[in-house]
N, C-alpha and C. Protein backbone atom coordinates (compact mmCIF):
# COMPACT_ATOMS: atom_id res chain seq x y z
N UNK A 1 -86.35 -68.78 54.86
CA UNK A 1 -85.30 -67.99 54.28
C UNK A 1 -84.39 -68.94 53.51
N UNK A 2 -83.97 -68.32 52.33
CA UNK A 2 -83.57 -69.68 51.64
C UNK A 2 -81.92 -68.64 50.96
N UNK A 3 -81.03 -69.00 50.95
CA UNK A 3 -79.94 -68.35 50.64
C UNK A 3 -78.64 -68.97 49.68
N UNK A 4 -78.67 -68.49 48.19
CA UNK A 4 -78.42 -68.97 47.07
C UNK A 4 -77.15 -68.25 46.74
N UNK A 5 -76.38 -68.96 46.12
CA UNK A 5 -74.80 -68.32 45.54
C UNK A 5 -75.36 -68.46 43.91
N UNK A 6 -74.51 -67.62 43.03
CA UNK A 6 -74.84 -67.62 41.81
C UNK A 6 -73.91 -66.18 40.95
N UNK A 7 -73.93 -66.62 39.73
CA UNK A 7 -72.86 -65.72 38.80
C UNK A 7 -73.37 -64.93 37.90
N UNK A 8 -72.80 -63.28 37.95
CA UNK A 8 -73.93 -62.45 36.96
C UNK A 8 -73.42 -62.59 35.96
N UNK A 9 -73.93 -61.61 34.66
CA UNK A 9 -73.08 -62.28 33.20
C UNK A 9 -71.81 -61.59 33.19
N UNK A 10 -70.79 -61.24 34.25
CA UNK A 10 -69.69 -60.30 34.26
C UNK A 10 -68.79 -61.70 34.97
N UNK A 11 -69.50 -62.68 35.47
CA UNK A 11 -68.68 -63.94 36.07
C UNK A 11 -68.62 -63.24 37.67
N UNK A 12 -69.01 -62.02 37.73
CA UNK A 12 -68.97 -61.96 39.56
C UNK A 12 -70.37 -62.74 40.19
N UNK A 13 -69.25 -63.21 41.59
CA UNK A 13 -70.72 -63.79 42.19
C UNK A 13 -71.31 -62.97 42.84
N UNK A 14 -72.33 -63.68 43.58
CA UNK A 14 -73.09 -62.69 44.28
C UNK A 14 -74.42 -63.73 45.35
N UNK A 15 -74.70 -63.23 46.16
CA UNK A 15 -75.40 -64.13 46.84
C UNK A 15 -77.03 -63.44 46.60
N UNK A 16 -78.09 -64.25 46.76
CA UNK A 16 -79.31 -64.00 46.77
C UNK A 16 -80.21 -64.34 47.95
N UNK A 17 -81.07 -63.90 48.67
CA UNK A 17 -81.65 -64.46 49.23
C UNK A 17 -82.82 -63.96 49.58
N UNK A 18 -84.10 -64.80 50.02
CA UNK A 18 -85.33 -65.41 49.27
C UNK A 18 -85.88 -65.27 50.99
N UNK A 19 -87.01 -64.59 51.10
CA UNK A 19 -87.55 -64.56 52.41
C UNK A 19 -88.66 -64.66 51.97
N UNK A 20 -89.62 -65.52 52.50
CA UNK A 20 -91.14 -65.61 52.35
C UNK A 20 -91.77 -64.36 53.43
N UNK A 21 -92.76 -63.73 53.32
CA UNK A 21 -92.87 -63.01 54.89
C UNK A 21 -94.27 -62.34 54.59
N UNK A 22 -95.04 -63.59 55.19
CA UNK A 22 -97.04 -63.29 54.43
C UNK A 22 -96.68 -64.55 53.71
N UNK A 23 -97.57 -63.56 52.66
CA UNK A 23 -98.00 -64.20 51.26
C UNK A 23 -96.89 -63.47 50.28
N UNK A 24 -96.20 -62.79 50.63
CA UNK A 24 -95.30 -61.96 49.99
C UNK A 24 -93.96 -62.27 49.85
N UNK A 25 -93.05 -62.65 48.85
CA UNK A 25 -91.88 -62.86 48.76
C UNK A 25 -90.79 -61.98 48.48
N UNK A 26 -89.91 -61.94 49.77
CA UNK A 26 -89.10 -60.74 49.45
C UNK A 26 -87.74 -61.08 48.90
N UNK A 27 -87.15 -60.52 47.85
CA UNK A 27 -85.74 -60.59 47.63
C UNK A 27 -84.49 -59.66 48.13
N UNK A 28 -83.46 -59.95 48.36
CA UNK A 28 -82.47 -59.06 48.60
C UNK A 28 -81.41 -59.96 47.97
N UNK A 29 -79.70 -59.58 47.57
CA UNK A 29 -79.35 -59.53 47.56
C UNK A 29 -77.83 -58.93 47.98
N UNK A 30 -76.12 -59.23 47.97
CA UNK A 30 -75.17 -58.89 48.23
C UNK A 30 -73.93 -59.57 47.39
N UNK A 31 -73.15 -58.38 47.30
CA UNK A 31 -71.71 -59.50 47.01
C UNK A 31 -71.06 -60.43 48.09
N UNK A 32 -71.26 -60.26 49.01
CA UNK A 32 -70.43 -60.53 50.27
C UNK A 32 -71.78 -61.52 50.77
N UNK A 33 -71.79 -62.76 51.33
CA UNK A 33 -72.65 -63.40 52.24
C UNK A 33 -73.50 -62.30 53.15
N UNK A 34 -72.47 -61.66 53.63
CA UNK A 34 -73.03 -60.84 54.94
C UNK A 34 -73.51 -59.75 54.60
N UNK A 35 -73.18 -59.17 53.57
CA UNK A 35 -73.98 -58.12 52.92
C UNK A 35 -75.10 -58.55 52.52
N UNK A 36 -75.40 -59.60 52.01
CA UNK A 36 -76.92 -60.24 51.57
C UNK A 36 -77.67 -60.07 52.93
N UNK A 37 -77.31 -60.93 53.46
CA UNK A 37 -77.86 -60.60 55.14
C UNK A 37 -78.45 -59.75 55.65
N UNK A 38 -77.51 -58.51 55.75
CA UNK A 38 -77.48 -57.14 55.97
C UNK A 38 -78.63 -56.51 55.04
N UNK A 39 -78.44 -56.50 53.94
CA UNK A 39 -79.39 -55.68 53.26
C UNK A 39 -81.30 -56.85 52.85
N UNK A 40 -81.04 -58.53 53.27
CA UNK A 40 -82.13 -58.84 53.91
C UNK A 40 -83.09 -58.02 55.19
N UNK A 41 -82.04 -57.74 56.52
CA UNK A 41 -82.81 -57.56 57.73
C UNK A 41 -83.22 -56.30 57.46
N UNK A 42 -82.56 -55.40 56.10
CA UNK A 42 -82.94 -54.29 55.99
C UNK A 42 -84.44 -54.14 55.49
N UNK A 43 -84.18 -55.05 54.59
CA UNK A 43 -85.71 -54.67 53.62
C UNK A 43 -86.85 -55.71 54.39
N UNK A 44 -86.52 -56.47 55.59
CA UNK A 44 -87.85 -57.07 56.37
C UNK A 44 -88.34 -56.23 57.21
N UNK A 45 -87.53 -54.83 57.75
CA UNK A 45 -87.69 -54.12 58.69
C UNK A 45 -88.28 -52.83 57.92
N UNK A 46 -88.22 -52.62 56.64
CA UNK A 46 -88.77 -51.84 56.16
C UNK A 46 -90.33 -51.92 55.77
N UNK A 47 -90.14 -53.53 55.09
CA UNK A 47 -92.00 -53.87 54.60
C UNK A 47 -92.33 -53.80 55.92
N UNK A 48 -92.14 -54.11 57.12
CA UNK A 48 -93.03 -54.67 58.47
C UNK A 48 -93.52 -52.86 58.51
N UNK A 49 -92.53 -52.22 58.35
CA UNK A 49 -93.21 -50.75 59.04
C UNK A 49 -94.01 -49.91 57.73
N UNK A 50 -93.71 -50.31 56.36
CA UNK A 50 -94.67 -50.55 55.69
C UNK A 50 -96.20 -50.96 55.63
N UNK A 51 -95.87 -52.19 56.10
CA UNK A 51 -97.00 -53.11 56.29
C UNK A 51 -97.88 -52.44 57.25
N UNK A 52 -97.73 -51.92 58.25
CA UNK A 52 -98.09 -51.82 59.79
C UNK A 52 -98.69 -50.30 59.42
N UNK A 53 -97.94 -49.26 58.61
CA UNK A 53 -98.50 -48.19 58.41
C UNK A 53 -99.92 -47.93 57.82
N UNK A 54 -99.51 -49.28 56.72
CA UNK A 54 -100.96 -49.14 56.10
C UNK A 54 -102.11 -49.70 56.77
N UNK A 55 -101.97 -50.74 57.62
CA UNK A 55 -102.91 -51.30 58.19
C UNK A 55 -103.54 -50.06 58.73
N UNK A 56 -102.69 -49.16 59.56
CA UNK A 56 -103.04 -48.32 60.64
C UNK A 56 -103.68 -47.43 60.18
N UNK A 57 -103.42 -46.79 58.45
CA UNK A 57 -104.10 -45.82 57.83
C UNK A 57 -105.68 -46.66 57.36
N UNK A 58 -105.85 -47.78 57.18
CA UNK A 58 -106.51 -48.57 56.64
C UNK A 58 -107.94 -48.48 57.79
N UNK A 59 -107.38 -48.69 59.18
CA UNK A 59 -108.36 -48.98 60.57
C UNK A 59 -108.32 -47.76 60.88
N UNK A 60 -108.20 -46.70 60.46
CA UNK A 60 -108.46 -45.10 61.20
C UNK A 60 -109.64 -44.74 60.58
């Protein structure tokens, strides 16, 4: 997990952050540190049940 500060072209910052998870690289973003965070654990908890659905439709 790799977690980056950086400026859009409006001069607001904003944080980024970079999750490897597989072979698959996920992005999220926030204005707030903790909002990056937050909307990270969101979108790892979403591909996993993603991920897991298809397998399951995949082996039926």
């Amino acid at each position: 997990m790799k977690f980056t500060s950086h400026l859009d072209a409006s001069g607001q910052a904003y944080w980024l952050v970079e999750i490897r998870f597989g072979e698959r690289l996920l992005l999220a973003e926030g204005r707030s540190f903790s909002e990056a965070v937050h909307n990270a654990i969101e979108l790892v908890t979403n591909s996993s049940k993603v991920s897991l659905s298809c397998l399951g439709t995949a082996n039926a």
